[in-house]
Protein backbone atom coordinates (compact mmCIF):
# COMPACT_ATOMS: atom_id res chain seq x y z
CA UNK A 1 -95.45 17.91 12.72
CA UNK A 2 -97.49 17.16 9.66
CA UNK A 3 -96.13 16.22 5.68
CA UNK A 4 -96.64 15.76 2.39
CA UNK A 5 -95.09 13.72 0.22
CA UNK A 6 -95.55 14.16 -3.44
CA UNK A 7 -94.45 10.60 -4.99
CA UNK A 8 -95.52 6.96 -4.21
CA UNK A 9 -92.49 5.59 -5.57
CA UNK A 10 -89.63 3.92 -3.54
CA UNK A 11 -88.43 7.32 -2.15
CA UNK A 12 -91.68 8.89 -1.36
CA UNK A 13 -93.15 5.22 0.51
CA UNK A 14 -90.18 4.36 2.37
CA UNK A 15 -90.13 8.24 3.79
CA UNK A 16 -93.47 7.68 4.84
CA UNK A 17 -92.48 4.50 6.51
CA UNK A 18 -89.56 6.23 8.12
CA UNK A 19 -91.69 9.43 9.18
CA UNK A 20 -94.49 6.96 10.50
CA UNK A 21 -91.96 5.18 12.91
CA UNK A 22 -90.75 8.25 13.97
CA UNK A 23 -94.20 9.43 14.76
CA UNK A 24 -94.75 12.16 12.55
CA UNK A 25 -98.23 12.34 10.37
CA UNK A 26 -97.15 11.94 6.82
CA UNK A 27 -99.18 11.68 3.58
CA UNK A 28 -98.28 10.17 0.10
CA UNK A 29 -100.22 11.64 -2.42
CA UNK A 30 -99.56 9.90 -5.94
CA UNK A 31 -100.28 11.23 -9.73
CA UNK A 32 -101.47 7.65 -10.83
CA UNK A 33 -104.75 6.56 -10.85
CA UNK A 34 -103.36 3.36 -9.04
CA UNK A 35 -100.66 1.76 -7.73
CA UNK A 36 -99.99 -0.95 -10.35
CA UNK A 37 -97.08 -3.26 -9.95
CA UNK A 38 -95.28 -1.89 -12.73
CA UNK A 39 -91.90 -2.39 -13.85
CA UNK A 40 -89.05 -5.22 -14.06
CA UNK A 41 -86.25 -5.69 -11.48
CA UNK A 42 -84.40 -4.10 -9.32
CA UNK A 43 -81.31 -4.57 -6.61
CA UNK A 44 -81.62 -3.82 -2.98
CA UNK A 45 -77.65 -3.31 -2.18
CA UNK A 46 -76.36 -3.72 0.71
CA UNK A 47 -76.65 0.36 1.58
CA UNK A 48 -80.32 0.05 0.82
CA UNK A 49 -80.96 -3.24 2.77
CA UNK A 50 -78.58 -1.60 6.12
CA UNK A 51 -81.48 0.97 5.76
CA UNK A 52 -84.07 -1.44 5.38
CA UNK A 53 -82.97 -3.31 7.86
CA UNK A 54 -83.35 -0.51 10.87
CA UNK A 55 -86.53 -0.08 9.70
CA UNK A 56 -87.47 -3.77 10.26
CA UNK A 57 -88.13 -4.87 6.50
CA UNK A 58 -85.23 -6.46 5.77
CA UNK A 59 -86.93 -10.66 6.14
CA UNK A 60 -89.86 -9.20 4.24
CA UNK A 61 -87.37 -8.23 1.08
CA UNK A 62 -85.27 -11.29 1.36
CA UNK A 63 -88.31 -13.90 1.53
CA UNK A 64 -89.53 -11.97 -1.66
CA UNK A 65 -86.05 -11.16 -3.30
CA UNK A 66 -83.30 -13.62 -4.35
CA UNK A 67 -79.90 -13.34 -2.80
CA UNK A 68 -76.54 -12.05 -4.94
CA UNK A 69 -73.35 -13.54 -4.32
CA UNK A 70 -71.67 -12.43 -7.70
CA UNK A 71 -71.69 -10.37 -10.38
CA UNK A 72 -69.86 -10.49 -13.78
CA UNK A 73 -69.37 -8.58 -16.79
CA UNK A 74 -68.56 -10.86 -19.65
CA UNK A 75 -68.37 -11.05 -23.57
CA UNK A 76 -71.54 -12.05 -25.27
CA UNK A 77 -69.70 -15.94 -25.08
CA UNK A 78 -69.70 -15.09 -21.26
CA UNK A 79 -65.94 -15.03 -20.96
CA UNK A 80 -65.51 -12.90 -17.92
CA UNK A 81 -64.31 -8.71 -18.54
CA UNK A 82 -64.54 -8.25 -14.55
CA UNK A 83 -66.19 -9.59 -11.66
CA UNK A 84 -67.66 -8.46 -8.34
CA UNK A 85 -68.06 -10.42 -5.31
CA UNK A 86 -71.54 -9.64 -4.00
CA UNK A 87 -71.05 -11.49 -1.34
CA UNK A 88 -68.58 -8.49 0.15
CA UNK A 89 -71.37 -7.05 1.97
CA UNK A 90 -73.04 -10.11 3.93
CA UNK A 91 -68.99 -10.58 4.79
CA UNK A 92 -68.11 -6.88 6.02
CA UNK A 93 -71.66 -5.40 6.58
CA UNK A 94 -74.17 -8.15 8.51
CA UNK A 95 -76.22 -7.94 4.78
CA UNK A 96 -75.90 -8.70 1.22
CA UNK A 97 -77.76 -7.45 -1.82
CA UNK A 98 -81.40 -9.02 -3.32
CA UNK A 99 -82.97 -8.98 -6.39
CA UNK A 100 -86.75 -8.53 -6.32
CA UNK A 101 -89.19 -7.49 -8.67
CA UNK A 102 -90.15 -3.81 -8.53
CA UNK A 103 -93.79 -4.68 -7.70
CA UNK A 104 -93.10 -6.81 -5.26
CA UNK A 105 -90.50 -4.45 -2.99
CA UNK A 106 -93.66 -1.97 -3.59
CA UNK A 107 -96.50 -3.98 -2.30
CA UNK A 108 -93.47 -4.38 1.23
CA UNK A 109 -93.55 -0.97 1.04
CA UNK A 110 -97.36 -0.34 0.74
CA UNK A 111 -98.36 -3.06 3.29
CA UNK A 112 -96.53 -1.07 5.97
CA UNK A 113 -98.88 1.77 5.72
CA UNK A 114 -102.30 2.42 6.09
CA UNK A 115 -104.50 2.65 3.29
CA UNK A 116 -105.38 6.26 4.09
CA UNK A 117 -102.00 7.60 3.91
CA UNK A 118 -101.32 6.93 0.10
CA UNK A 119 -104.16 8.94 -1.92
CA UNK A 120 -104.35 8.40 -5.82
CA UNK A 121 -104.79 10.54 -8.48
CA UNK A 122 -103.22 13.53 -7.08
CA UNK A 123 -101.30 15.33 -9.88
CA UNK A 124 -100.32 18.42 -8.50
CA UNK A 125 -100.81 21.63 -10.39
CA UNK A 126 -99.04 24.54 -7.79
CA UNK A 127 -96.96 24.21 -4.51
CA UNK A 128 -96.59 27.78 -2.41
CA UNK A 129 -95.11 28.19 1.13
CA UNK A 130 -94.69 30.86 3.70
CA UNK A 131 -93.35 30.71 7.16
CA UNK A 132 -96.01 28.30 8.52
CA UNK A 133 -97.27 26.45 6.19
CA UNK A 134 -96.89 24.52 2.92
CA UNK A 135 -99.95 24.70 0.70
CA UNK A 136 -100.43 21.75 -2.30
CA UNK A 137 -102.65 22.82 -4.84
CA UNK A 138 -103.96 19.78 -7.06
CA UNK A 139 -105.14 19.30 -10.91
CA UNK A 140 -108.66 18.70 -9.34
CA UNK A 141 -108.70 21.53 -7.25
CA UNK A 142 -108.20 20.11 -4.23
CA UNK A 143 -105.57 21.41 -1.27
CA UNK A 144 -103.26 19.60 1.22
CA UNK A 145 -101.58 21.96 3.59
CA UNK A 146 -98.74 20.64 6.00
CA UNK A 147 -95.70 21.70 8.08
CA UNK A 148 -93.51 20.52 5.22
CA UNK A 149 -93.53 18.59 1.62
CA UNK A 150 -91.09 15.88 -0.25
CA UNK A 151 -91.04 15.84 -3.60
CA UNK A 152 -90.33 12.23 -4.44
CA UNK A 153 -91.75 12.40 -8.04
CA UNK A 154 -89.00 11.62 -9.95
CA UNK A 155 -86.67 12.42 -12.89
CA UNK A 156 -88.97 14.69 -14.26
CA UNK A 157 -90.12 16.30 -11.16
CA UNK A 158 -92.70 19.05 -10.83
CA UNK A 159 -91.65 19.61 -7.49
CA UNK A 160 -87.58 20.10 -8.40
CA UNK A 161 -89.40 22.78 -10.86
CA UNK A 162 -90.95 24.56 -9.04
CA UNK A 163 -89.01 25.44 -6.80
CA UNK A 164 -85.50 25.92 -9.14
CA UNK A 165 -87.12 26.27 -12.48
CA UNK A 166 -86.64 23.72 -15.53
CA UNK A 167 -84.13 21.22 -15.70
CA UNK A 168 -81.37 20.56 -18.20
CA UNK A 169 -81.19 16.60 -18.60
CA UNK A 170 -78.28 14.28 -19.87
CA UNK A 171 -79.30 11.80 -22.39
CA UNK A 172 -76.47 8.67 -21.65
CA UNK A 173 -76.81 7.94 -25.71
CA UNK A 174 -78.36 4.89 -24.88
CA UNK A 175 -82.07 3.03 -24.95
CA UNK A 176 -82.94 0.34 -22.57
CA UNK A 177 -85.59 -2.40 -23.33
CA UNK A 178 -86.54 -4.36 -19.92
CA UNK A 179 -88.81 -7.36 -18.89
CA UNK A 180 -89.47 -9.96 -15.75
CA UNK A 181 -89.49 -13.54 -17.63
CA UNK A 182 -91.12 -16.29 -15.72
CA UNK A 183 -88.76 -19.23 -16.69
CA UNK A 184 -87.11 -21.29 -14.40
CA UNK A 185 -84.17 -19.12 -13.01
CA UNK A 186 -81.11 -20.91 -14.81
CA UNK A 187 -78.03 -22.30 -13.20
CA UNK A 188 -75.32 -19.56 -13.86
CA UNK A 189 -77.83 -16.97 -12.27
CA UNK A 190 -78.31 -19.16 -9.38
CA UNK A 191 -77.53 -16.30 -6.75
CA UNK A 192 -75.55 -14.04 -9.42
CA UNK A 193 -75.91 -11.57 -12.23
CA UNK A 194 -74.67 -11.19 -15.72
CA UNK A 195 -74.04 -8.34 -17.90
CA UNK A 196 -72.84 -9.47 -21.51
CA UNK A 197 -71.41 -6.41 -23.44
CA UNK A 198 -71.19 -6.56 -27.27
CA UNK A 199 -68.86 -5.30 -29.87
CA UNK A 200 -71.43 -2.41 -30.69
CA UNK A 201 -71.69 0.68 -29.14
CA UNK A 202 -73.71 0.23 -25.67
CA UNK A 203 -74.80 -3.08 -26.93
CA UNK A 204 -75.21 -4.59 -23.41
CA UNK A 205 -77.84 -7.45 -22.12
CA UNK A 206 -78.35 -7.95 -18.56
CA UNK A 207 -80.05 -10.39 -16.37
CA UNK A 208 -80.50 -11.49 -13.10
CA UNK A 209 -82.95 -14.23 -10.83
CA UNK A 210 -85.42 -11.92 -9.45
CA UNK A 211 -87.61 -14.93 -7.65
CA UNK A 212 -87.98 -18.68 -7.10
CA UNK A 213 -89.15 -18.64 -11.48
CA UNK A 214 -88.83 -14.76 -12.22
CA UNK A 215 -85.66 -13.70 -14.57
CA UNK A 216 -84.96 -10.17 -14.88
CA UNK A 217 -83.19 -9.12 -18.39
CA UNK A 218 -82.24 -5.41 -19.83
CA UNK A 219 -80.89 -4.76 -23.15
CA UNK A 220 -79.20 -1.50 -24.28
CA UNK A 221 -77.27 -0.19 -27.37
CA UNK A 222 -76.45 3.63 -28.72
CA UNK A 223 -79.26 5.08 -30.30
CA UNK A 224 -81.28 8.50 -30.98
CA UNK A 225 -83.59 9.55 -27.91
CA UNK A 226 -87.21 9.63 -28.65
CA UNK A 227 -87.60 5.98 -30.39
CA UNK A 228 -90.26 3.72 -30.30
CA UNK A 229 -91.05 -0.19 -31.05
CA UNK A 230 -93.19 -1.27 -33.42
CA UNK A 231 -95.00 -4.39 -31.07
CA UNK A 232 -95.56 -7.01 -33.79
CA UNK A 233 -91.61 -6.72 -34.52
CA UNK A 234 -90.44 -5.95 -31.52
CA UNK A 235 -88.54 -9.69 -30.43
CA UNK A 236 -87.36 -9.87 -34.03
CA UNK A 237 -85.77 -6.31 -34.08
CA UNK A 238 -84.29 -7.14 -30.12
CA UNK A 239 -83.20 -11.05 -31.52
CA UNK A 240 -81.08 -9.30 -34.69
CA UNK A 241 -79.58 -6.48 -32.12
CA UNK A 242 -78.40 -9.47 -30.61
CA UNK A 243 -77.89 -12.14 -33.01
CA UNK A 244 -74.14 -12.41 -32.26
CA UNK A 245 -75.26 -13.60 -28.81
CA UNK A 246 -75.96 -17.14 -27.36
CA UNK A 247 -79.05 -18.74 -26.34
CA UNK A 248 -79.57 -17.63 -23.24
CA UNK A 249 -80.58 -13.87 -23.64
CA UNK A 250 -82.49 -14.96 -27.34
CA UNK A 251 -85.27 -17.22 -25.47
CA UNK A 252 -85.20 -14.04 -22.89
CA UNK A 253 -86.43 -12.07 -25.82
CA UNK A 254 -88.53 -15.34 -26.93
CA UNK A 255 -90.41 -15.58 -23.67
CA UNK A 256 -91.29 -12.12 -22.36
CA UNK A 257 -94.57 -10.81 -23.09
CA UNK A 258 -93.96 -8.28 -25.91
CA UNK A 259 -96.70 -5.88 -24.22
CA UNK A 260 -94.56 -6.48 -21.02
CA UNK A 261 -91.40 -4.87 -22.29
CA UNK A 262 -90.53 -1.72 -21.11
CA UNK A 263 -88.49 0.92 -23.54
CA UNK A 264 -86.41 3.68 -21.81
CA UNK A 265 -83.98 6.41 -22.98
CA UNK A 266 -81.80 6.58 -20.34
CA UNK A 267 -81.38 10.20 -18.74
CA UNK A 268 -79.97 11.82 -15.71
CA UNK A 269 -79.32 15.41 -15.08
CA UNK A 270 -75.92 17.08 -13.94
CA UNK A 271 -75.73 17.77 -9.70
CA UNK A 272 -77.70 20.25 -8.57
CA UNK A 273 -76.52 22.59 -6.02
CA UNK A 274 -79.58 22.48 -3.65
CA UNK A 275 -82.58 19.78 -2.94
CA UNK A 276 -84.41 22.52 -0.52
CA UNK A 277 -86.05 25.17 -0.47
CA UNK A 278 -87.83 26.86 2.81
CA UNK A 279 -90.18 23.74 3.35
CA UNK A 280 -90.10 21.58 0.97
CA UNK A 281 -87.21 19.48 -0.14
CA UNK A 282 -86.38 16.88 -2.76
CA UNK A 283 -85.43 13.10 -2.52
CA UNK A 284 -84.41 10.10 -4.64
CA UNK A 285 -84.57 11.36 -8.30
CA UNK A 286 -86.07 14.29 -7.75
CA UNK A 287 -83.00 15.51 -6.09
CA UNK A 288 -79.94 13.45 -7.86
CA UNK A 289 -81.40 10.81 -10.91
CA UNK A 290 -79.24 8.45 -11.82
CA UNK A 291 -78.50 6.51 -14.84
CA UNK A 292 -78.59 2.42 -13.70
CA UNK A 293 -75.22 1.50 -14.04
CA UNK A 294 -74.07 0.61 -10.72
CA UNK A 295 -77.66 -0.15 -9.76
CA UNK A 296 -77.65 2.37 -7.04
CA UNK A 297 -80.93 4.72 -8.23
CA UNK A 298 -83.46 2.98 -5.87
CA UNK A 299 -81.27 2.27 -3.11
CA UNK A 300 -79.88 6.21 -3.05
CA UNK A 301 -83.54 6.92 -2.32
CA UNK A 302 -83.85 4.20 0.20
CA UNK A 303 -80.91 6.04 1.88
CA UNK A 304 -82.29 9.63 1.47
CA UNK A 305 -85.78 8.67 2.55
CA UNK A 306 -84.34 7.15 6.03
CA UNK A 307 -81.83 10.08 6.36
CA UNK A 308 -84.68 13.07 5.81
CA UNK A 309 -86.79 10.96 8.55
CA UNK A 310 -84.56 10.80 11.07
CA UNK A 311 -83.57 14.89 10.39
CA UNK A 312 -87.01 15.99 10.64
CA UNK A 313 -87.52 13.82 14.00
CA UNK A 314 -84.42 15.77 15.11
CA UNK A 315 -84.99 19.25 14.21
CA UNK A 316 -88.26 21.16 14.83
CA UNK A 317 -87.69 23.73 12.15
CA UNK A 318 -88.10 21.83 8.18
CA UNK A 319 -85.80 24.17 6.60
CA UNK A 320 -82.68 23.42 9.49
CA UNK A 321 -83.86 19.32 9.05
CA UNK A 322 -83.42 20.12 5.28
CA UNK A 323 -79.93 21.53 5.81
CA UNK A 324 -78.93 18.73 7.44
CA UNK A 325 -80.23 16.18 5.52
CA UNK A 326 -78.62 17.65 2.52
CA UNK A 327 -75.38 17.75 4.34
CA UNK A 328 -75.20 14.15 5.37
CA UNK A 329 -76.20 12.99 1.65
CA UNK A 330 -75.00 15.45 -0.87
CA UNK A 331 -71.58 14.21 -1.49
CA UNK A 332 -72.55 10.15 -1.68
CA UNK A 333 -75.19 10.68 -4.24
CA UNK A 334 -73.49 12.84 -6.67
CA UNK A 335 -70.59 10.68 -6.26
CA UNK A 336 -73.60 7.77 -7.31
CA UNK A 337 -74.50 10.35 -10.46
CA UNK A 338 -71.06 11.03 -11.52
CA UNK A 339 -69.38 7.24 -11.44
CA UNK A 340 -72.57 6.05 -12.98
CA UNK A 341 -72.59 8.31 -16.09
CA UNK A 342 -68.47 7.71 -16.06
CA UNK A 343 -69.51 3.93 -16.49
CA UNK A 344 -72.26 4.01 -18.89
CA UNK A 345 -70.22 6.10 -21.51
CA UNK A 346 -67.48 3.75 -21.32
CA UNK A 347 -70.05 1.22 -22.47
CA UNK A 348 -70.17 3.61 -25.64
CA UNK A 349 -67.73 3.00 -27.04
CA UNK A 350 -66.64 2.23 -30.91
CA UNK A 351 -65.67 0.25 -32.75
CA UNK A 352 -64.85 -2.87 -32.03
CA UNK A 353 -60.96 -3.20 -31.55
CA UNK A 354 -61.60 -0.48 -28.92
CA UNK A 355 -64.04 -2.17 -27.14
CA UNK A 356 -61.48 -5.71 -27.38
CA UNK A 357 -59.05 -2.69 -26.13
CA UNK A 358 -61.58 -1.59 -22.76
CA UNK A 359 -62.08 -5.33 -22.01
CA UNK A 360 -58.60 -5.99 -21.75
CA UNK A 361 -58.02 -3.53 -19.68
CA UNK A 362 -60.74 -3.72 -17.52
CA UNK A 363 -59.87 -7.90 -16.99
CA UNK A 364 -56.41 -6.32 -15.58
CA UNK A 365 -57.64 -3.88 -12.90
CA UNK A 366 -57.37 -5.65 -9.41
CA UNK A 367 -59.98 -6.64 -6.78
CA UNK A 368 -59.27 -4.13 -4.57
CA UNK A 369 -60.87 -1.64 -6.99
CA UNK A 370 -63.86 -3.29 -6.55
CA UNK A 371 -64.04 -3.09 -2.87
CA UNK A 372 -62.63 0.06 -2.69
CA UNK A 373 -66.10 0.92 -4.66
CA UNK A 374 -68.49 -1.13 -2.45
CA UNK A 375 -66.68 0.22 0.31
CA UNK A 376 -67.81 4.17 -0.30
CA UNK A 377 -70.98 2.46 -1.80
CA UNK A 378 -72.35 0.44 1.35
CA UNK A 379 -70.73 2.74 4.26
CA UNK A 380 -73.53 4.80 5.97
CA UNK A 381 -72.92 7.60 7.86
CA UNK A 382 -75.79 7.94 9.44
């Protein structure tokens, strides 16, 4: 059996791992002219690192990721709303959960491949199928042909179009500013992360030890979709949004490298019924995009790339391996979309004695909420 895989993100190269182990021929073929290591942080939960962990990458994530033992979401004076232990999966699963920097998990990813299996610059114009074949047609008129194809290309997927038409997305009513500081990681993230939520709407900061001198920060707030940042004011327009704030987050701001920070509306798209069609199927994004407020986007795709592996080892036919694999994962990852969104518009809200109002409430809901969440979170069953 032969594949495509249209995406050479964290879905489409850990698929390729996962077919590659399982000895089936796989290709990544990537819109990009390169592979740049692009983007901030990102958490490896414990789901993700179970997965990564079968595959045999788990040492090389944790000797380039920092561990997570806690996680709170406090007041902008760090007075703590709620907090989750981090440590619950290490305790009840074998693993915990690691920060790493985005470039970093993909040069793992990359270094478990050879060089002739990811192919740059591949924007793909048309994808057509019959009953033996699935035919790629590319922007420079060249043609891959294969037994079957992932889409792994993202929120905005050409693949997910094709095959079911255009997309209606869900913008959260947020924007998200994000940046990798090298600073000395301090003391309070030592192993732990912080979210700070203001007293405007979706004013949030976020940050996190992504390395042995590598802090991780976001910073959201409610705004219109389709902003953009003026570069030479850019820290001063983040440092007012934030002036009610201590230290901490301001040098954040102070120290990143202004060309560095990355601006994103923040989108998902309501659950679609199906993630197949024939040959060709859809995982990570493609198939269910997330917003990032339980930090589950890349580590859903770490789960469906592993799970669509192992179905296609199992099943001779694509279309029945499809079935399945939709089968095993459907109801975990829309669970992931819906909870998310559930979160990030209670992060919305205004004004202030409302928010005072959330935070009280949320510093009275027990513990075992928490696990209860990790619980369905880390459980695999697969």
């Amino acid at each position: 059996m032969k594949g495509i895989i249209i995406g050479g993100g964290i879905a489409g190269l850990t698929a390729a791992i996962a077919l590659q182990q399982r000895g089936i021929e796989v290709k990544v073929m990537e819109a990009a002219p390169e592979l740049q290591p692009v983007g901030a942080g990102i958490v490896m939960a414990t789901n993700a690192m179970q997965v990564l962990q079968r595959l045999g990458l788990e040492e090389k994530i944790s000797a380039n990721g920092y561990e997570l033992i806690n996680g709170h979401v406090a007041d902008p004076r760090w007075r703590t709303i709620s907090k989750m232990d981090m440590d619950y999966g290490k305790k009840n699963y074998g693993i915990g959960s690691f920060a790493i920097h985005r470039g970093a998990l993909q040069k793992v990813l990359l270094e478990q491949l050879p060089e002739d299996r990811v192919v740059v610059n591949r924007k793909v114009d048309s994808i057509t199928q019959d009953t033996g074949k699935v035919t790629v047609k590319f922007s420079n008129g060249s043609l891959e042909e294969a037994d079957f194809a992932l889409g792994a290309d993202g929120i905005k997927s050409v693949v997910r179009q094709s095959l079911f038409g255009p997309t209606r997305y869900r913008y959260s009513g947020q924007t998200c500013w994000r940046a990798a500081v090298e600073i000395q990681v301090p003391e309070k993230l030592v192993r732990g992360t912080y979210e700070l939520w203001g007293y405007k709407a979706g004013l949030r900061f976020g940050l996190v030890g992504i390395g042995q001198n590598l802090v991780y920060f976001f910073a959201t707030v409610c705004a219109p979709a389709g902003g953009s940042d003026n570069k030479q004011t850019l820290k001063e327009d983040l440092l007012k949004l934030f002036d009610t704030y201590d230290e901490l987050p301001k040098s954040l701001i102070q120290s990143a490298d202004v060309n560095k920070i990355i601006r994103t509306d923040i989108y998902d798209f309501a659950p679609i019924p199906q993630w197949h069609k024939g040959r060709v199927a859809l995982i990570g994004d493609a198939a269910h995009a997330t917003t990032p407020n339980l930090g589950q986007g890349g580590c859903q795709a770490v789960e469906d790339a592993y799970v669509v592996a192992k179905m296609l080892a199992q099943h001779q036919e694509p279309s029945k391996a499809f079935e399945a694999f939709q089968s095993i994962r459907f109801k975990k990852a829309n669970y992931v979309v819906k909870s998310s969104w559930q979160f990030g518009q209670m992060t919305n809200l205004s004004p202030s004695w409302l928010i005072r109002l959330r935070n009280s409430a949320l510093r009275m809901v027990p513990t075992s909420a928490g696990s209860k969440l990790l619980d369905t979170l880390y459980t695999l069953n697969y």
